[in-house]
N, C-alpha and C. Protein backbone atom coordinates (compact mmCIF):
# COMPACT_ATOMS: atom_id res chain seq x y z
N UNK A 1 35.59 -16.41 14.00
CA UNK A 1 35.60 -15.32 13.03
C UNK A 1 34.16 -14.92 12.71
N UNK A 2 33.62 -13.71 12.90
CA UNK A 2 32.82 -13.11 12.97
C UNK A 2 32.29 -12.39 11.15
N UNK A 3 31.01 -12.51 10.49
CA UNK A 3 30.83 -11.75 9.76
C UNK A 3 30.47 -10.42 10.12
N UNK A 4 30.61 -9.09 9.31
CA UNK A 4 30.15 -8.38 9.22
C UNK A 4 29.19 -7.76 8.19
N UNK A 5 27.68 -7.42 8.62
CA UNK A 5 27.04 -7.06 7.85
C UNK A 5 26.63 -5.73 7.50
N UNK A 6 26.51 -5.65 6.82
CA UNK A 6 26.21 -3.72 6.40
C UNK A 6 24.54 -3.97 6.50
N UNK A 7 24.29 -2.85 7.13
CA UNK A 7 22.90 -3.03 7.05
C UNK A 7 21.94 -1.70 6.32
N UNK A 8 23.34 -1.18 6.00
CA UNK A 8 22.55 0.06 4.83
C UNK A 8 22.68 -0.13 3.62
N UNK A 9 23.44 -1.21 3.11
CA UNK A 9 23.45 -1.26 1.85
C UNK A 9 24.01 -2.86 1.80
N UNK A 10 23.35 -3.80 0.53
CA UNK A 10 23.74 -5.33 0.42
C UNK A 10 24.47 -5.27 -1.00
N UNK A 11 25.42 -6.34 -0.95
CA UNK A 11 26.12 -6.59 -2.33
C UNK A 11 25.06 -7.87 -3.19
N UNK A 12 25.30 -7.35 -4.17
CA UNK A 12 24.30 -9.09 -5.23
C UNK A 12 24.92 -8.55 -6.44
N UNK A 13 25.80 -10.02 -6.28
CA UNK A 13 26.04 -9.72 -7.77
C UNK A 13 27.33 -8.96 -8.16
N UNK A 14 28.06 -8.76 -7.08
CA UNK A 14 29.41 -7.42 -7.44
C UNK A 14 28.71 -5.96 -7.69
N UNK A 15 27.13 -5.66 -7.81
CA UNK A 15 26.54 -4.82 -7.91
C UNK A 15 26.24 -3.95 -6.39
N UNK A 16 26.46 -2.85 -5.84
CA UNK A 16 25.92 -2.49 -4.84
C UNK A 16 24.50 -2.07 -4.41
N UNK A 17 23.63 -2.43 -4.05
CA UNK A 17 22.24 -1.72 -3.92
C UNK A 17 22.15 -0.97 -2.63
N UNK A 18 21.38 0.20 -2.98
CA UNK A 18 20.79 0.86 -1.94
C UNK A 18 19.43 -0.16 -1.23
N UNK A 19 19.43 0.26 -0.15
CA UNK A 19 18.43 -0.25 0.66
C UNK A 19 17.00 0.72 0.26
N UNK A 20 15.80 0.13 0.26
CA UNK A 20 14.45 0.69 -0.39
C UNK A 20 14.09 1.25 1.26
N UNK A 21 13.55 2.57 0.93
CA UNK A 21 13.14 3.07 2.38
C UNK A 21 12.00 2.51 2.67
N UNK A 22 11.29 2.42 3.43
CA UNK A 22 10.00 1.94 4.44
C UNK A 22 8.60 2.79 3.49
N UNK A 23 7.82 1.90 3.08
CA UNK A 23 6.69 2.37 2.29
C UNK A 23 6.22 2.73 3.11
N UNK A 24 4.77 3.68 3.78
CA UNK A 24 3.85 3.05 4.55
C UNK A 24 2.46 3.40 3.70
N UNK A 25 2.35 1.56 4.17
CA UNK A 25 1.28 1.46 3.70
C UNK A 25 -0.10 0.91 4.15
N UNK A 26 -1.00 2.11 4.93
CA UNK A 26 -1.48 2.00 6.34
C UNK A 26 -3.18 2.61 5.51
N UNK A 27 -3.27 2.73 4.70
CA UNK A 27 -4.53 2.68 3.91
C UNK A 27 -4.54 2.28 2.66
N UNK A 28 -5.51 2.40 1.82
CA UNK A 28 -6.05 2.05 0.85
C UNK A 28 -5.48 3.57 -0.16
N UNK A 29 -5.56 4.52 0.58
CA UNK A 29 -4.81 5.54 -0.61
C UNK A 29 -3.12 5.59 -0.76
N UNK A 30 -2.79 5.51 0.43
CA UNK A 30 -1.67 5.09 0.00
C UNK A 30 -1.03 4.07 -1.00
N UNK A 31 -1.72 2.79 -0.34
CA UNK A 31 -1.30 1.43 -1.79
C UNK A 31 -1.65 1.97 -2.66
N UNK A 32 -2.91 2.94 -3.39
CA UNK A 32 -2.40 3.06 -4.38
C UNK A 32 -1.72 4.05 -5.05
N UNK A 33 -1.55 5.04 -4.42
CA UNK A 33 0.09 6.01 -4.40
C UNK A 33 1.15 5.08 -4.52
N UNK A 34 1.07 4.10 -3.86
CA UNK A 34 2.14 3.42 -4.43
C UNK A 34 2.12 2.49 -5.56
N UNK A 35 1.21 2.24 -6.20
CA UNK A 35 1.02 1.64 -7.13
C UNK A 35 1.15 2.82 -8.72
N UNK A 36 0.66 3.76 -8.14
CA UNK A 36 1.10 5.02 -9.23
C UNK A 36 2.59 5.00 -9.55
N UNK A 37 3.11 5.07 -8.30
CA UNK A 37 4.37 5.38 -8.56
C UNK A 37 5.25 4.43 -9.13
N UNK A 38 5.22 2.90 -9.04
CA UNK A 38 5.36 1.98 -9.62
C UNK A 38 4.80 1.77 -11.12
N UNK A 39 4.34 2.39 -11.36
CA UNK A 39 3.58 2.60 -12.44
C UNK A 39 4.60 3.36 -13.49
N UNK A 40 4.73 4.48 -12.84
CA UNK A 40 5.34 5.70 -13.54
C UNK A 40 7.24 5.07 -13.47
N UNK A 41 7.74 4.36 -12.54
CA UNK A 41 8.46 3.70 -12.66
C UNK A 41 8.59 3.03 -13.69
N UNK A 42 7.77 1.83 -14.21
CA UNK A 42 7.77 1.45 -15.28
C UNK A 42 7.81 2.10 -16.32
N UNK A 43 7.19 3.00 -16.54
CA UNK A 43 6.88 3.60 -18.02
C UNK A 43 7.97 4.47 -18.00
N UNK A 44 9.14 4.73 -16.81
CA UNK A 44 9.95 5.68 -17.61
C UNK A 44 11.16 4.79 -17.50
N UNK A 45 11.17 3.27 -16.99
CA UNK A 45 12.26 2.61 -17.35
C UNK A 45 13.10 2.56 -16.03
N UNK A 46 12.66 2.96 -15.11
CA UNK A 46 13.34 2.91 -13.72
C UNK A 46 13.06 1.45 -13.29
N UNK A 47 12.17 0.59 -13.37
CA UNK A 47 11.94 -0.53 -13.02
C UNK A 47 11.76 -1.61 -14.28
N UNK A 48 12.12 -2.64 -14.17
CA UNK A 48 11.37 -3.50 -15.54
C UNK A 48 10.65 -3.47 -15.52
N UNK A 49 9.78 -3.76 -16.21
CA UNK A 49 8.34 -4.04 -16.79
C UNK A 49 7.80 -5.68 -15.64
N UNK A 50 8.54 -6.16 -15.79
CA UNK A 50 8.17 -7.49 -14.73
C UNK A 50 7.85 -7.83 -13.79
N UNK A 51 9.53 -6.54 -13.01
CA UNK A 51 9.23 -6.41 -11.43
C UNK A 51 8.39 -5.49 -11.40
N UNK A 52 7.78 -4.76 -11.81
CA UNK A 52 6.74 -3.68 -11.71
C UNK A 52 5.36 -4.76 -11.47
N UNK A 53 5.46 -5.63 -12.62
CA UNK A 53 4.23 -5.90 -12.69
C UNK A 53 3.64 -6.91 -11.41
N UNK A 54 5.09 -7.37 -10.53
CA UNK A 54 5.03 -7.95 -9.37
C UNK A 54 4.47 -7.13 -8.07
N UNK A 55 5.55 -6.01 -8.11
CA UNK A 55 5.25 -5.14 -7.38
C UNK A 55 3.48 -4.49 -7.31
N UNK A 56 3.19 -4.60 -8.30
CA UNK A 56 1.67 -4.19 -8.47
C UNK A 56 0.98 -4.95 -8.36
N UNK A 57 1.07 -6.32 -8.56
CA UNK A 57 0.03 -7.29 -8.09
C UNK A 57 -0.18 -7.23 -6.58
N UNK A 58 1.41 -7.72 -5.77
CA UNK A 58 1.85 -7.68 -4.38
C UNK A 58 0.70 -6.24 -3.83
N UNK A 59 1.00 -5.51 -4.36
CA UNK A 59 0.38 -4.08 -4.13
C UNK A 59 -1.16 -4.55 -3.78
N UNK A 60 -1.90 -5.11 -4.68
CA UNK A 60 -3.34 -5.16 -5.34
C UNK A 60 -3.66 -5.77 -4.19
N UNK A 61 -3.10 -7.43 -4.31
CA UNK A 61 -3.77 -7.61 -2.71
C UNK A 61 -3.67 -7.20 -1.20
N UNK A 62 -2.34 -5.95 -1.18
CA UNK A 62 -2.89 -5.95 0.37
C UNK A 62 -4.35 -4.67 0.05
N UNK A 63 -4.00 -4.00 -1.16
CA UNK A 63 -5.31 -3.01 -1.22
C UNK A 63 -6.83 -4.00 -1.33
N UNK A 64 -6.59 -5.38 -1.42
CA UNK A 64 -8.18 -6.12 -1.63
C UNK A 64 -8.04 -5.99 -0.17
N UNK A 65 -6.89 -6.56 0.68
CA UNK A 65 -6.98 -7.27 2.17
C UNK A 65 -7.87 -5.39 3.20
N UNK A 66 -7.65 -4.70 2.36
CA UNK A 66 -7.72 -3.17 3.11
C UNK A 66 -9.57 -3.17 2.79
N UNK A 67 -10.30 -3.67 1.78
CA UNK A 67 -11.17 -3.40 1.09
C UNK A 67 -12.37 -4.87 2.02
N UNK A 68 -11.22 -6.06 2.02
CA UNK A 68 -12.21 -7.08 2.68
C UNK A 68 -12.37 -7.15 4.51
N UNK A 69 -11.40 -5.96 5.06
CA UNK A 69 -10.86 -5.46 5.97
C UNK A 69 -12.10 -5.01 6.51
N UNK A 70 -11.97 -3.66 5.77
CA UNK A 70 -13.68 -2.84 5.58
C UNK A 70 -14.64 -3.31 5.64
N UNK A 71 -15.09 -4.58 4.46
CA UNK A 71 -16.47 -4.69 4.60
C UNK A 71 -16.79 -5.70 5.35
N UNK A 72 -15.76 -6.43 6.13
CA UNK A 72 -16.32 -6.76 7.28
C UNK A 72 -16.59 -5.98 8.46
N UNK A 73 -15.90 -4.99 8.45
CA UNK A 73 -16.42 -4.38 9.42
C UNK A 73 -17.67 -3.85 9.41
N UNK A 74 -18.00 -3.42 8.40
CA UNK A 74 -19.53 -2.90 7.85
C UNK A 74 -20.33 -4.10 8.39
N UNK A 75 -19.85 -4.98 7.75
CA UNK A 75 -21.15 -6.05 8.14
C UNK A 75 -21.05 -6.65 9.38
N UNK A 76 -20.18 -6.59 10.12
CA UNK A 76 -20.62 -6.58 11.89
C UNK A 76 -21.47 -5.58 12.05
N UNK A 77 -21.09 -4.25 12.23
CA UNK A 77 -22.20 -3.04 12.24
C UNK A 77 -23.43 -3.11 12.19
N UNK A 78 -23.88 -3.82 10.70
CA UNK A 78 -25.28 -3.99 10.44
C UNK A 78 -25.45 -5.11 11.13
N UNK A 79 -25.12 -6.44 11.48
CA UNK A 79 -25.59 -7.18 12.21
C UNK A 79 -26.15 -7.07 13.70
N UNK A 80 -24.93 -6.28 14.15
CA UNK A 80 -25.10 -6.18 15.90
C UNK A 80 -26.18 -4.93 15.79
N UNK A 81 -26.12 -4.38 14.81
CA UNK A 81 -27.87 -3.43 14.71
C UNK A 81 -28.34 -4.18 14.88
N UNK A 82 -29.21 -5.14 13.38
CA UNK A 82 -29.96 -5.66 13.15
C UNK A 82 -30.31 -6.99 14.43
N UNK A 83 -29.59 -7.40 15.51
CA UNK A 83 -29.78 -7.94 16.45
C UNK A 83 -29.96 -7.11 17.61
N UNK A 84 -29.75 -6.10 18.14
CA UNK A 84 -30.68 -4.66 18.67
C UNK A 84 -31.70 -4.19 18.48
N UNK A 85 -31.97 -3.82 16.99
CA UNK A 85 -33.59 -4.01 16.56
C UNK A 85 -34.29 -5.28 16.82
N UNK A 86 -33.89 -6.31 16.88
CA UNK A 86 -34.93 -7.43 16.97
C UNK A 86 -35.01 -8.07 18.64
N UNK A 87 -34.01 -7.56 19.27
CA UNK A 87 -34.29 -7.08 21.22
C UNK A 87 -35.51 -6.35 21.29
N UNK A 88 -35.68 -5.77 20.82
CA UNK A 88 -36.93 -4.43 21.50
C UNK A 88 -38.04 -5.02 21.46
């Protein structure tokens, strides 16, 4: 005997939920578009106050991981310069 799963929508709880569509979150302006919007979620009562404040942390670090992302890349840049200048 086989289950069947719905994969557009899950039960919890005797409650039905919709499935959350696909964020993307592929820069640093986006996370925080999405952190606005989570925001504004909260304050008008669409989300608790809790899971919001999860959701926004979760948020925060992939926007640090986008930010420590960056400045490593910067600082390869200046290195493999700064080891080019000191070739010549």
């Amino acid at each position: 005997m086989t289950e069947e799963k719905d994969v557009q929508a899950t039960v919890l709880e005797g409650e039905l939920l919709t499935p959350t569509p696909p964020i993307g979150l592929h820069n640093v302006k986006a996370v925080r578009r999405e952190m606005a919007s989570v925001y504004r979620d909260m304050r008008t009562g669409r989300i608790d106050v809790n899971e919001g404040t999860k959701l926004v942390y979760a948020l925060d670090r992939i926007r640090e991981a986008f930010k420590t992302e960056e400045l490593d890349a910067k600082l390869q840049l200046i290195e493999s310069t700064l080891k080019l200048r000191n070739t010549k």
